[in-house]
C-alpha atoms as a PDB file:
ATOM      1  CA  UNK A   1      89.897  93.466 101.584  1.00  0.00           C
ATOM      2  CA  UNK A   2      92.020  92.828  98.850  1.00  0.00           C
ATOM      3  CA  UNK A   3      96.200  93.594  99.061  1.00  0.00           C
ATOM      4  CA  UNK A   4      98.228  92.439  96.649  1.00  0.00           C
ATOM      5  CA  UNK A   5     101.318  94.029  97.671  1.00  0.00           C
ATOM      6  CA  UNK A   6     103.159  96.555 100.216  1.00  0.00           C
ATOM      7  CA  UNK A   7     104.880  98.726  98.673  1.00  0.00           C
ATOM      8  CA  UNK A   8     103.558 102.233  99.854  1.00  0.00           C
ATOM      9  CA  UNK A   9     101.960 103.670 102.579  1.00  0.00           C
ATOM     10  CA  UNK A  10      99.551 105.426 100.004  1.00  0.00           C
ATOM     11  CA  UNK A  11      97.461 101.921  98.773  1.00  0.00           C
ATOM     12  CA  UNK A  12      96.874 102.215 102.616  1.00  0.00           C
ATOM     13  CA  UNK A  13      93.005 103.269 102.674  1.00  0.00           C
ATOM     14  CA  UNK A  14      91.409 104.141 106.176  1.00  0.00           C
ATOM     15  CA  UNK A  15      89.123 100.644 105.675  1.00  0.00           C
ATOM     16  CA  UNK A  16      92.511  98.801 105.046  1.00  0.00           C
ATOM     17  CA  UNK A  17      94.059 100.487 108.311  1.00  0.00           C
ATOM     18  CA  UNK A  18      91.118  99.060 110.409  1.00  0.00           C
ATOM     19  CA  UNK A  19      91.741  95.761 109.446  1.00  0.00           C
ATOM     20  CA  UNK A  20      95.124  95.647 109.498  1.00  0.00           C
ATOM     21  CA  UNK A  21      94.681  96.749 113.398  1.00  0.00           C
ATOM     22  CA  UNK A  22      92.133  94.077 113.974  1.00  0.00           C
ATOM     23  CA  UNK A  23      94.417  91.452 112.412  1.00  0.00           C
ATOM     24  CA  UNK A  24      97.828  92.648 114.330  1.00  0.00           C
ATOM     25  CA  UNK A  25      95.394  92.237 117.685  1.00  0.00           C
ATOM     26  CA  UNK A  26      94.703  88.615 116.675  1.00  0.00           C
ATOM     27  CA  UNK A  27      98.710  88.143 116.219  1.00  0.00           C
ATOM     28  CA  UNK A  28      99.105  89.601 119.252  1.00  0.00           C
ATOM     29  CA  UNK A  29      97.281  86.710 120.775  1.00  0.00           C
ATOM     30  CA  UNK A  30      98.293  83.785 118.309  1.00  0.00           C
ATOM     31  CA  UNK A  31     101.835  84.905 119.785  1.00  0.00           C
ATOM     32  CA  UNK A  32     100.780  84.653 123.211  1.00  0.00           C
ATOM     33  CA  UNK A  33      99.725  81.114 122.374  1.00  0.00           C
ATOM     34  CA  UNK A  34     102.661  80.221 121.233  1.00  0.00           C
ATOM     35  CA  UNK A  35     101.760  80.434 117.307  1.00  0.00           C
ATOM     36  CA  UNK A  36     100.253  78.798 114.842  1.00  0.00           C
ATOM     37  CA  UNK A  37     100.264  76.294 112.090  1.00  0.00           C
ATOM     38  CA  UNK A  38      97.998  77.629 109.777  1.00  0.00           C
ATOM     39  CA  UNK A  39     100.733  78.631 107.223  1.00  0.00           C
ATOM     40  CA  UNK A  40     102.531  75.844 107.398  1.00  0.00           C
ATOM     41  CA  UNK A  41     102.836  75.483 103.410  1.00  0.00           C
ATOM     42  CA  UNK A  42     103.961  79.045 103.102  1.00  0.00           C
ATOM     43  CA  UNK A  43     107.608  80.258 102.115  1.00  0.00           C
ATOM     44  CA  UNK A  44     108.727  83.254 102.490  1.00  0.00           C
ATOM     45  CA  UNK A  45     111.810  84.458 100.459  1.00  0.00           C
ATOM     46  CA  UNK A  46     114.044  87.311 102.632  1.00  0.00           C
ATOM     47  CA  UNK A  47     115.600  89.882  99.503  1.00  0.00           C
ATOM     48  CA  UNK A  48     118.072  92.262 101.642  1.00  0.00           C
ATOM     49  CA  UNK A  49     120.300  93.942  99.169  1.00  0.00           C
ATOM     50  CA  UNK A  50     121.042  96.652 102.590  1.00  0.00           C
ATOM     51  CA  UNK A  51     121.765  94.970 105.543  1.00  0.00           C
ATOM     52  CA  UNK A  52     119.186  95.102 108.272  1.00  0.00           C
ATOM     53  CA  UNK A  53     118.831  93.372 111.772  1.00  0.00           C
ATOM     54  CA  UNK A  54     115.004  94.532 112.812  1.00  0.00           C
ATOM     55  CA  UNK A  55     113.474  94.576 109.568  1.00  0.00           C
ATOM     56  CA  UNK A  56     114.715  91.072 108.386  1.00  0.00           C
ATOM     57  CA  UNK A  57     114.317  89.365 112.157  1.00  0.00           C
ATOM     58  CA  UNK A  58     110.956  90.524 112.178  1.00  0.00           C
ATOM     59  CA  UNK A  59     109.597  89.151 109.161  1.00  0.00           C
ATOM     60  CA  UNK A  60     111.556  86.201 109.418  1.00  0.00           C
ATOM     61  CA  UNK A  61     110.257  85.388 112.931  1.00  0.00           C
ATOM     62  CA  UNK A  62     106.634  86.219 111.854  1.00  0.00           C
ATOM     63  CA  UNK A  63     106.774  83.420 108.956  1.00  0.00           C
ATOM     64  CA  UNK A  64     107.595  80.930 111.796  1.00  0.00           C
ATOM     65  CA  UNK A  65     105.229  82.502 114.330  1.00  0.00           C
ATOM     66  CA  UNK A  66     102.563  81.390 111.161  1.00  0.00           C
ATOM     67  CA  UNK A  67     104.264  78.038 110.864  1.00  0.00           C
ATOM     68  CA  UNK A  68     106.080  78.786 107.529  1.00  0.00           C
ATOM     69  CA  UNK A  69     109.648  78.637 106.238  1.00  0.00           C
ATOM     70  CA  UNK A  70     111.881  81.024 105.045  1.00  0.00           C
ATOM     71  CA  UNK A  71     114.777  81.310 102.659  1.00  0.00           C
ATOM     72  CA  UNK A  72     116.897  84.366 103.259  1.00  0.00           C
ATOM     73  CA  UNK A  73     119.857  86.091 101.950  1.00  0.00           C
ATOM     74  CA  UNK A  74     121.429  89.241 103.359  1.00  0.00           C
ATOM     75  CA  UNK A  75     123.773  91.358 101.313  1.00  0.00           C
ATOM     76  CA  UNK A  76     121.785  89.886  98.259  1.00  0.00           C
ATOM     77  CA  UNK A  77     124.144  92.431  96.289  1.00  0.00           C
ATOM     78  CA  UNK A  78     127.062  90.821  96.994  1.00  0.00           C
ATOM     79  CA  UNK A  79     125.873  87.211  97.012  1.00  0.00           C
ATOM     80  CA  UNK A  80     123.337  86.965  94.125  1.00  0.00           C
ATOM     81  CA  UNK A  81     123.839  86.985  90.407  1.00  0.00           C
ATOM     82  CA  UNK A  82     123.170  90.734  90.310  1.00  0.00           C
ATOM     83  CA  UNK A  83     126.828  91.381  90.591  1.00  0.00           C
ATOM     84  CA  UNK A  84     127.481  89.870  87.216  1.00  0.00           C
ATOM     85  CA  UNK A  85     124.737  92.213  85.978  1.00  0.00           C
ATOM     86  CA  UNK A  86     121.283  90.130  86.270  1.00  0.00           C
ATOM     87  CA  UNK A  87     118.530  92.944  86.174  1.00  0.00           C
ATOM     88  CA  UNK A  88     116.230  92.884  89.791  1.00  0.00           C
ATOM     89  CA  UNK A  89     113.296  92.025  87.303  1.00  0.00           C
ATOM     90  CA  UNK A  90     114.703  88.858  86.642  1.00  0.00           C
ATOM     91  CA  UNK A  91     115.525  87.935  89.799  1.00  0.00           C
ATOM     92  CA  UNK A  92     112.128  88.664  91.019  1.00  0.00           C
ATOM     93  CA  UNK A  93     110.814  86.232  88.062  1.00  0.00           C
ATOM     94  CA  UNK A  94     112.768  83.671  89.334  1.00  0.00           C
ATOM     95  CA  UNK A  95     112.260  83.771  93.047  1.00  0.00           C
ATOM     96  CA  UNK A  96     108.518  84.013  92.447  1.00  0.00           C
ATOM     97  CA  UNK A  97     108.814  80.633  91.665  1.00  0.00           C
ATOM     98  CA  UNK A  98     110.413  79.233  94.623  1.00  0.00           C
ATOM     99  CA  UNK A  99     108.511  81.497  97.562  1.00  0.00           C
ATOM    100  CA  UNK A 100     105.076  82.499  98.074  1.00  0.00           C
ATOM    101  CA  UNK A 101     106.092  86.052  99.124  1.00  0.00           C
ATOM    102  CA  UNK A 102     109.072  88.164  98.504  1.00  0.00           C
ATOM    103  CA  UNK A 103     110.178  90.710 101.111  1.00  0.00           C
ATOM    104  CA  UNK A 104     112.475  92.924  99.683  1.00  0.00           C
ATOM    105  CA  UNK A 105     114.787  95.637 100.608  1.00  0.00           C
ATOM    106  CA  UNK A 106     116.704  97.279  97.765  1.00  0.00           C
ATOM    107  CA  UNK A 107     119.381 100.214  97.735  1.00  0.00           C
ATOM    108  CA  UNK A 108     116.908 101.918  94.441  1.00  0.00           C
ATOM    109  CA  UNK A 109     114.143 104.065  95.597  1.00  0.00           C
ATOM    110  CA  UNK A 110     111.276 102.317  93.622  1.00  0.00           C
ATOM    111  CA  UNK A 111     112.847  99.081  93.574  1.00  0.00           C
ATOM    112  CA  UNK A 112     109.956  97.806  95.366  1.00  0.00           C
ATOM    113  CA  UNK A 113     107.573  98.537  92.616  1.00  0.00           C
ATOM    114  CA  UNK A 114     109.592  97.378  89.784  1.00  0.00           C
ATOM    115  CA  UNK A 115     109.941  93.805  91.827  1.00  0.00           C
ATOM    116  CA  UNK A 116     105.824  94.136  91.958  1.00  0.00           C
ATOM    117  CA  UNK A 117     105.536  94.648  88.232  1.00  0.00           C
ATOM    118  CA  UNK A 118     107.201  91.113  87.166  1.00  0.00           C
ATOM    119  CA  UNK A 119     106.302  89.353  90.833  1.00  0.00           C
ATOM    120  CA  UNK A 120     103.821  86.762  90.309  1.00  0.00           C
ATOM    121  CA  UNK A 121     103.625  86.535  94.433  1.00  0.00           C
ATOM    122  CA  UNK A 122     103.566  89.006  97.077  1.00  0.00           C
ATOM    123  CA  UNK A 123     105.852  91.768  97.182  1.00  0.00           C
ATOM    124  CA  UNK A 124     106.337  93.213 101.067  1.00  0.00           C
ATOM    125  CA  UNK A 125     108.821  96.573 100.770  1.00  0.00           C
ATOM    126  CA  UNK A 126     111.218  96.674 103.214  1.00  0.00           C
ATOM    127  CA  UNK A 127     112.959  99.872 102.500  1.00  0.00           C
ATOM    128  CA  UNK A 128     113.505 101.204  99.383  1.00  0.00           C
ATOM    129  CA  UNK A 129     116.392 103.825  98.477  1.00  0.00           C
ATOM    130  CA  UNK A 130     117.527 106.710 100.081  1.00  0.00           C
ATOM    131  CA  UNK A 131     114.442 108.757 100.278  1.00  0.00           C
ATOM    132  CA  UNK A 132     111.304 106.083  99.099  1.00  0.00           C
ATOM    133  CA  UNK A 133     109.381 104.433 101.851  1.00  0.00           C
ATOM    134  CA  UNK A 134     109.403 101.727 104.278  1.00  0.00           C
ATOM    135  CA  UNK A 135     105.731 101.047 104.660  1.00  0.00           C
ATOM    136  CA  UNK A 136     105.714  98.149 106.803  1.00  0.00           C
ATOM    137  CA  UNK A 137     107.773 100.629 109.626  1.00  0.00           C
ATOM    138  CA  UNK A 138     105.127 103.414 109.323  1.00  0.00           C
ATOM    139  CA  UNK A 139     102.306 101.111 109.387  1.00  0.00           C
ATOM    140  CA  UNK A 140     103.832  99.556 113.027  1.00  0.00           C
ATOM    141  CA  UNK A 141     104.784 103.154 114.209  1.00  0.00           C
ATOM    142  CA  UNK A 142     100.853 103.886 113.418  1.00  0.00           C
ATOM    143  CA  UNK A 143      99.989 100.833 115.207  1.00  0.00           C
ATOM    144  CA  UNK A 144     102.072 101.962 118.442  1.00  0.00           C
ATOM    145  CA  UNK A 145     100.476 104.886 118.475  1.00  0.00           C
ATOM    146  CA  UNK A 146      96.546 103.717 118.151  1.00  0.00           C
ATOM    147  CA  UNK A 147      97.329 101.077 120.909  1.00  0.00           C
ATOM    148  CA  UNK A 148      98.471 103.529 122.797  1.00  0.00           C
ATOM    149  CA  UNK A 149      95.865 106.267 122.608  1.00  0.00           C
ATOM    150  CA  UNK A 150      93.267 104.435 120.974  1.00  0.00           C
ATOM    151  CA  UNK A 151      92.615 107.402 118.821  1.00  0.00           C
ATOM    152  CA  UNK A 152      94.952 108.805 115.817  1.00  0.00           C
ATOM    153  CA  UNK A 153      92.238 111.617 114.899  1.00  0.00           C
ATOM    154  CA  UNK A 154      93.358 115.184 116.295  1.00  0.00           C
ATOM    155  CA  UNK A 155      97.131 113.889 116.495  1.00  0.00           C
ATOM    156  CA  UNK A 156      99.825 116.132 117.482  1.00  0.00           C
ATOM    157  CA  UNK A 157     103.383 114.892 116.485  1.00  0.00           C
ATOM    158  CA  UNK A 158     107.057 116.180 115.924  1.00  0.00           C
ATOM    159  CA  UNK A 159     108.990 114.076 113.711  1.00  0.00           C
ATOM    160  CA  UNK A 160     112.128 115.056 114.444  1.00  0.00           C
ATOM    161  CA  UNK A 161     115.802 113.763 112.350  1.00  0.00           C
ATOM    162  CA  UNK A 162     117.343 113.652 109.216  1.00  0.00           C
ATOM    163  CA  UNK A 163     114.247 113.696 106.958  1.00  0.00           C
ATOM    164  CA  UNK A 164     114.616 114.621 103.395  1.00  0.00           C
ATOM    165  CA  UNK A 165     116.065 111.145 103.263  1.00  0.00           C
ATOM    166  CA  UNK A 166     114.225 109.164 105.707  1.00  0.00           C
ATOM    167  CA  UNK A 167     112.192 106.447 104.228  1.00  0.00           C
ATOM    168  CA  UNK A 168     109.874 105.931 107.673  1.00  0.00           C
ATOM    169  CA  UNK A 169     109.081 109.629 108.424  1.00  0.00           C
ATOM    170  CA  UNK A 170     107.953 109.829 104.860  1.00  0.00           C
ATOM    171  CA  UNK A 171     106.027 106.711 104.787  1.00  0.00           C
ATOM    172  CA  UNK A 172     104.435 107.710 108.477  1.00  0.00           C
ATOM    173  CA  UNK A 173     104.086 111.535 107.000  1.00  0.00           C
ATOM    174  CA  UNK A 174     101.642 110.082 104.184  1.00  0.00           C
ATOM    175  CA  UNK A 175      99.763 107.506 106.346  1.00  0.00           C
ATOM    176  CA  UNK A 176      99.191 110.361 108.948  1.00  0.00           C
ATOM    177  CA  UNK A 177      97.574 112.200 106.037  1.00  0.00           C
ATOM    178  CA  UNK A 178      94.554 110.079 106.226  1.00  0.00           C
ATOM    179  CA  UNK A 179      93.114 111.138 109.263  1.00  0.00           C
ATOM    180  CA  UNK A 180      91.411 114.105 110.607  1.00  0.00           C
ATOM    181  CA  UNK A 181      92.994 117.379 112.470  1.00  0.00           C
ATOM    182  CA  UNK A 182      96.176 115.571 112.606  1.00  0.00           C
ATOM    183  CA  UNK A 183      98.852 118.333 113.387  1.00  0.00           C
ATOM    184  CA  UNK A 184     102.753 117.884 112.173  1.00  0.00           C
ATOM    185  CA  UNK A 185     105.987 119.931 113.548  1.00  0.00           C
ATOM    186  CA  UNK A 186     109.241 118.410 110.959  1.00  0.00           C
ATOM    187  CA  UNK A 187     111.982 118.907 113.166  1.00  0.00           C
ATOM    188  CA  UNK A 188     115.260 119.389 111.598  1.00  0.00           C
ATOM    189  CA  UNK A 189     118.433 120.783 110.339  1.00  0.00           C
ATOM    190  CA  UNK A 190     117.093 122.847 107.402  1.00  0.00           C
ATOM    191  CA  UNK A 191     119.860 121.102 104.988  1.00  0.00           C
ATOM    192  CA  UNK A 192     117.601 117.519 105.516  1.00  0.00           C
ATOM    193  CA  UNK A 193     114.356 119.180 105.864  1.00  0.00           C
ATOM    194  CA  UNK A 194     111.208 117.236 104.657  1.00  0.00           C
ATOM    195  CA  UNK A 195     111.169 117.084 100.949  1.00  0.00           C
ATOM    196  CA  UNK A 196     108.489 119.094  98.882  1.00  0.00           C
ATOM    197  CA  UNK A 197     106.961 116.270  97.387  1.00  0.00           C
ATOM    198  CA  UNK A 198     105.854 115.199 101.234  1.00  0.00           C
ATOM    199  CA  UNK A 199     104.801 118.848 101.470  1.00  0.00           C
ATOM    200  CA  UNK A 200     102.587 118.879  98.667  1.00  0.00           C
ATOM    201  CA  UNK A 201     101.293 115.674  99.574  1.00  0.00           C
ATOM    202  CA  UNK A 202      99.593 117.278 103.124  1.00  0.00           C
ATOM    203  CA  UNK A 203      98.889 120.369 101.324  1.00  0.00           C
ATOM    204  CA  UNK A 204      96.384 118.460  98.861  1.00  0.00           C
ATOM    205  CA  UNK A 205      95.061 116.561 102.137  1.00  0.00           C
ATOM    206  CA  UNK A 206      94.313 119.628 104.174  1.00  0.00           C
ATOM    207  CA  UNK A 207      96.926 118.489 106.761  1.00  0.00           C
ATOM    208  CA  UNK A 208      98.552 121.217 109.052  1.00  0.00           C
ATOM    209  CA  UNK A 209     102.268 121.079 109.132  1.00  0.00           C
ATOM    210  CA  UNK A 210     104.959 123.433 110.370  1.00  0.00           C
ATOM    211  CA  UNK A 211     108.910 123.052 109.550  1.00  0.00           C
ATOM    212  CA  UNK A 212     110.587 123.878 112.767  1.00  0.00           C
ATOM    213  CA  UNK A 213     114.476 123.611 113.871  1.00  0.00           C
ATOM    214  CA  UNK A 214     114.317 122.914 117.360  1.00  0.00           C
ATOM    215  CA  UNK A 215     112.543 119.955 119.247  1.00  0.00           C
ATOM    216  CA  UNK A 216     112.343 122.328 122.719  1.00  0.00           C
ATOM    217  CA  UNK A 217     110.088 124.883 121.327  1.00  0.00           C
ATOM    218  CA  UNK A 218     107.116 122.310 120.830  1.00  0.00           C
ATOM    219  CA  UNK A 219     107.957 119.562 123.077  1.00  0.00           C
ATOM    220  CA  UNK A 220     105.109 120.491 125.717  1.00  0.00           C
ATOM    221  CA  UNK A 221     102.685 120.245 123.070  1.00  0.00           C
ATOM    222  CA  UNK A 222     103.177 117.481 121.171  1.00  0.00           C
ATOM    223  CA  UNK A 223     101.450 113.299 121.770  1.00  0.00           C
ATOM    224  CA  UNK A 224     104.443 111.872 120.016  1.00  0.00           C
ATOM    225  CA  UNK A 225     107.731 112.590 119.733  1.00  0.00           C
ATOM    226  CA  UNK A 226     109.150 110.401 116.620  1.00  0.00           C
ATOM    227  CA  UNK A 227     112.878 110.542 116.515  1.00  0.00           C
ATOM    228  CA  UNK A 228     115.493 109.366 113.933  1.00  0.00           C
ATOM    229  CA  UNK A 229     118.860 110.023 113.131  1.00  0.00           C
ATOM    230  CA  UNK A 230     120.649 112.853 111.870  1.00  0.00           C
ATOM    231  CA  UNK A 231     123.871 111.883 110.300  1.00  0.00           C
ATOM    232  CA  UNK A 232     126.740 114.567 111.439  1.00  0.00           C
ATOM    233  CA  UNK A 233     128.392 114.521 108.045  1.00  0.00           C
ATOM    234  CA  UNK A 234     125.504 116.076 105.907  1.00  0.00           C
ATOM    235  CA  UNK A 235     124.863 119.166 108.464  1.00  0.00           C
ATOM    236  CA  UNK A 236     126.612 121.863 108.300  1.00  0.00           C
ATOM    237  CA  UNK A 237     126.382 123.413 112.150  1.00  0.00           C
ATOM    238  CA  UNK A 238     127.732 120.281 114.011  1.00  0.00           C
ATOM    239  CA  UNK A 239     127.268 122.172 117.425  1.00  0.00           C
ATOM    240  CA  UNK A 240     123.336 122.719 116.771  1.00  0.00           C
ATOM    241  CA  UNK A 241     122.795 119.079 116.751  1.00  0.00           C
ATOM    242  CA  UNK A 242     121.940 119.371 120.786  1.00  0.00           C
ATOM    243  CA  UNK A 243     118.753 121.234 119.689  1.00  0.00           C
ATOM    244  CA  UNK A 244     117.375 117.670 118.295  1.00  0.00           C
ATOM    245  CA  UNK A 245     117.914 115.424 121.114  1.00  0.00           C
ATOM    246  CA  UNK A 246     115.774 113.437 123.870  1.00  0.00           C
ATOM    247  CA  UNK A 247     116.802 114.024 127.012  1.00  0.00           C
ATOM    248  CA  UNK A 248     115.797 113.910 131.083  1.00  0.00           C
ATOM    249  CA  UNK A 249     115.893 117.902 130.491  1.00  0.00           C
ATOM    250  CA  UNK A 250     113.525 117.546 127.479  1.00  0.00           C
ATOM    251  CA  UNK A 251     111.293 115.178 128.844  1.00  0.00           C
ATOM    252  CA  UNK A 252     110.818 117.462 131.740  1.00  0.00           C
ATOM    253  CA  UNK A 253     109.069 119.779 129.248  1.00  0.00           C
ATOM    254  CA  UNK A 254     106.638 116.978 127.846  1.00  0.00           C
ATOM    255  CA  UNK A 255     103.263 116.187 128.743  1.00  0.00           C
ATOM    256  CA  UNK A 256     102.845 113.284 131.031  1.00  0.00           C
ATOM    257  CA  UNK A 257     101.005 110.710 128.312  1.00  0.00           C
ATOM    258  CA  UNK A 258     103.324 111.831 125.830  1.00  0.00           C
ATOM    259  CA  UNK A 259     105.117 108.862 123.658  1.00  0.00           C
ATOM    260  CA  UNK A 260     108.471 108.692 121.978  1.00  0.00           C
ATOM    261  CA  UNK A 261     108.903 106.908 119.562  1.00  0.00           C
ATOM    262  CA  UNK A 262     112.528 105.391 117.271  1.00  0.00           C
ATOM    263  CA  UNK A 263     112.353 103.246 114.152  1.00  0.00           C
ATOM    264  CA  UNK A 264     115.653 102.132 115.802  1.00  0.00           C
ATOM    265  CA  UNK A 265     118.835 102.017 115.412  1.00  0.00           C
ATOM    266  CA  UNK A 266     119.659 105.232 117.273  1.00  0.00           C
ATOM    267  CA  UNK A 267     122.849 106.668 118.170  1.00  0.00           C
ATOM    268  CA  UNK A 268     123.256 109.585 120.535  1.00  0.00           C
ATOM    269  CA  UNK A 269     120.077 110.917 119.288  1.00  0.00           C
ATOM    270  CA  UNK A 270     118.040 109.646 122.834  1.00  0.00           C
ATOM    271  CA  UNK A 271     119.972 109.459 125.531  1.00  0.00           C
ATOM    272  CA  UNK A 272     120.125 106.084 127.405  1.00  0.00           C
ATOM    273  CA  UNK A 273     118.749 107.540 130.775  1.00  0.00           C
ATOM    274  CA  UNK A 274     115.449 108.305 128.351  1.00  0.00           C
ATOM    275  CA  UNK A 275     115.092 104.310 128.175  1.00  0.00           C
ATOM    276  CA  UNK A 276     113.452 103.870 132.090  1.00  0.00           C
ATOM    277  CA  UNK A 277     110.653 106.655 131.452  1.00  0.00           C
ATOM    278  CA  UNK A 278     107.026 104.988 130.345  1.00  0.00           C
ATOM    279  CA  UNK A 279     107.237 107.705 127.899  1.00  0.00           C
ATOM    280  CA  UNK A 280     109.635 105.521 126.007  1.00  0.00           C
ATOM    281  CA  UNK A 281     107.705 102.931 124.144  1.00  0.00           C
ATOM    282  CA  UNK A 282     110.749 102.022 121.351  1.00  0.00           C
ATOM    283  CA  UNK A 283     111.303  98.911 122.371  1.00  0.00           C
ATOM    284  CA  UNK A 284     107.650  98.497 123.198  1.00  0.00           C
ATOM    285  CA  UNK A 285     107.315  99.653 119.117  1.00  0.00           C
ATOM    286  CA  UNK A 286     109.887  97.388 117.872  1.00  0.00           C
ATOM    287  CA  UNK A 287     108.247  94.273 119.143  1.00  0.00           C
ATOM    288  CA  UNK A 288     104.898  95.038 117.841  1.00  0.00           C
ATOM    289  CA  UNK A 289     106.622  95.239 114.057  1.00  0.00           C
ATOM    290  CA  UNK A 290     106.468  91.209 114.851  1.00  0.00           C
ATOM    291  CA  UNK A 291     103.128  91.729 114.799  1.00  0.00           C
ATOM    292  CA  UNK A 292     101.510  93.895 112.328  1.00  0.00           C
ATOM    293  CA  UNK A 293     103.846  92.084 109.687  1.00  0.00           C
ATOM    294  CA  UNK A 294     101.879  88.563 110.774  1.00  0.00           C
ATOM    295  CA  UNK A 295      99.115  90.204 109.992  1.00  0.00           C
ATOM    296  CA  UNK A 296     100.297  91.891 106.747  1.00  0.00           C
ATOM    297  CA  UNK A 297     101.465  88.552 105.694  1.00  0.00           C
ATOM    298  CA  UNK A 298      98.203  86.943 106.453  1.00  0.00           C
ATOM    299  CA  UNK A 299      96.523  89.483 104.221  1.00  0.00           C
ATOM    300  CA  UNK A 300      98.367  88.910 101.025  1.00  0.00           C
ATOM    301  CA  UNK A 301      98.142  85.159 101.876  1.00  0.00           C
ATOM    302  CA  UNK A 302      94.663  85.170 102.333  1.00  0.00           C
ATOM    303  CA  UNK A 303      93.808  87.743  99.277  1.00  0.00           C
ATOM    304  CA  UNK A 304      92.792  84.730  96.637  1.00  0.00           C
END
């Protein structure tokens, strides 16, 4: 199937999904093999205008897993020509020349789109703004999840942080949309509760939702817990942030085949003692990101 570009988790159709999965099972192996050299002509140009460690690795590591090359650039704010006042659209005109994709994290929510409107290659978001997306996080999460259960029909899952703002619980929010009796508890301060738009969004798609404050009440009942962070400074009860972390005491009250889940980095949000249970599949979810984005590369590549 045809994908130009990732740059929501909307273009994301159920057929899409399925072969995404089948692909990221293939990596799975081509990694296990040591790689491959079937890309070996491709370049792959790394646009970070917010600095990122997972994200960037990741991608950068899957281009070589395929055989290609990369060129990167972290802090592209600082470093490129933007500082003198070059427009992103230009810069995307440009770089389209020199790479065959274009994987780009920018500091605008919708940058993304606008470097997909003058691209004439590829355009992979990697995190857009304060409150767009970060498809390519969701669409791993997602991917931990099936591999896991094997199932993501009749889903049960607290998503549980700082969410007005997060780009991967709204990306996951609107990929979990898509599927049938899926069930959704936002956790969360009510200062960064889920935006409306997400809201609507599950409301057109007949998906049930509840906005709760406190993790405990609904951690015996959920598959997934999906943590983020909650940044101190924009809540306004300091003390209350107890009632959203992952604990041995909390984990006592989940179910046994329960998952939790991080887009990493996390803070104090999971304690470390959380790390030894087989409940705790982060790092487990971090290194399949390697994987799905192989595959998402491969699909842009192989869209002519």
């Amino acid at each position: 199937m045809k994908l130009d570009h990732v740059i929501e988790s909307q273009q994301f159709t159920l057929p899409l999904l399925v072969e995404l999965f089948d692909r990221t099972r293939q990596m799975e192996r081509v990694v296990a093999r040591g790689g491959t050299r079937d890309y070996a002509g491709r370049i792959m140009a790394s646009l970070f205008y917010e600095p990122s460690t997972r994200t960037r690795f990741s991608f950068e590591a899957a281009v070589y897993r395929l055989g290609g090359r990369v060129l990167s650039t972290e802090h592209a704010r600082v470093f490129s020509s933007e500082i003198e006042g070059e427009q992103l659209e230009d810069t995307i005109r440009i770089i389209s020349t020199y790479a065959d994709a274009i994987v780009l994290r920018h500091t605008e929510e919708g940058g993304a789109r606008r470097a997909a409107r003058v691209a004439t290659v590829p355009v992979l978001n990697a995190g857009d703004g304060g409150g767009g997306q970060h498809p390519t996080q969701a669409l791993l999460d997602l991917y931990t999840i099936y591999r896991e259960r094997h199932a993501l029909d009749g889903l049960t899952i607290a998503i549980v942080g700082d969410l007005d703002g997060g780009r991967t619980a709204r990306s996951l929010a609107y990929l979990l949309s898509k599927f049938e009796r899926v069930k959704i508890h936002f956790v969360s301060p009510p200062e960064v509760q889920m935006r409306q738009d997400i809201l609507d969004h599950l409301d057109e798609h007949d998906v049930w939702y509840d906005l709760r404050s406190d993790v405990e009440s609904i951690a015996g009942e959920v598959d997934v817990i999906y943590q983020t962070r909650i940044r101190p400074d924009r809540v306004a009860d300091r003390a209350a942030l107890g009632r959203y972390t992952i604990d041995a005491r909390l984990l006592h009250r989940m179910k046994p085949d329960a998952m939790v889940l991080h887009p990493l980095p996390r803070t104090v949000e999971i304690d470390k003692d959380v790390d030894e249970d087989p409940r705790a599949l982060y790092f487990k979810q971090a290194a399949n990101g390697l994987f799905v984005r192989m595959a998402l590369l491969t699909m842009v590549w192989d869209r002519e």
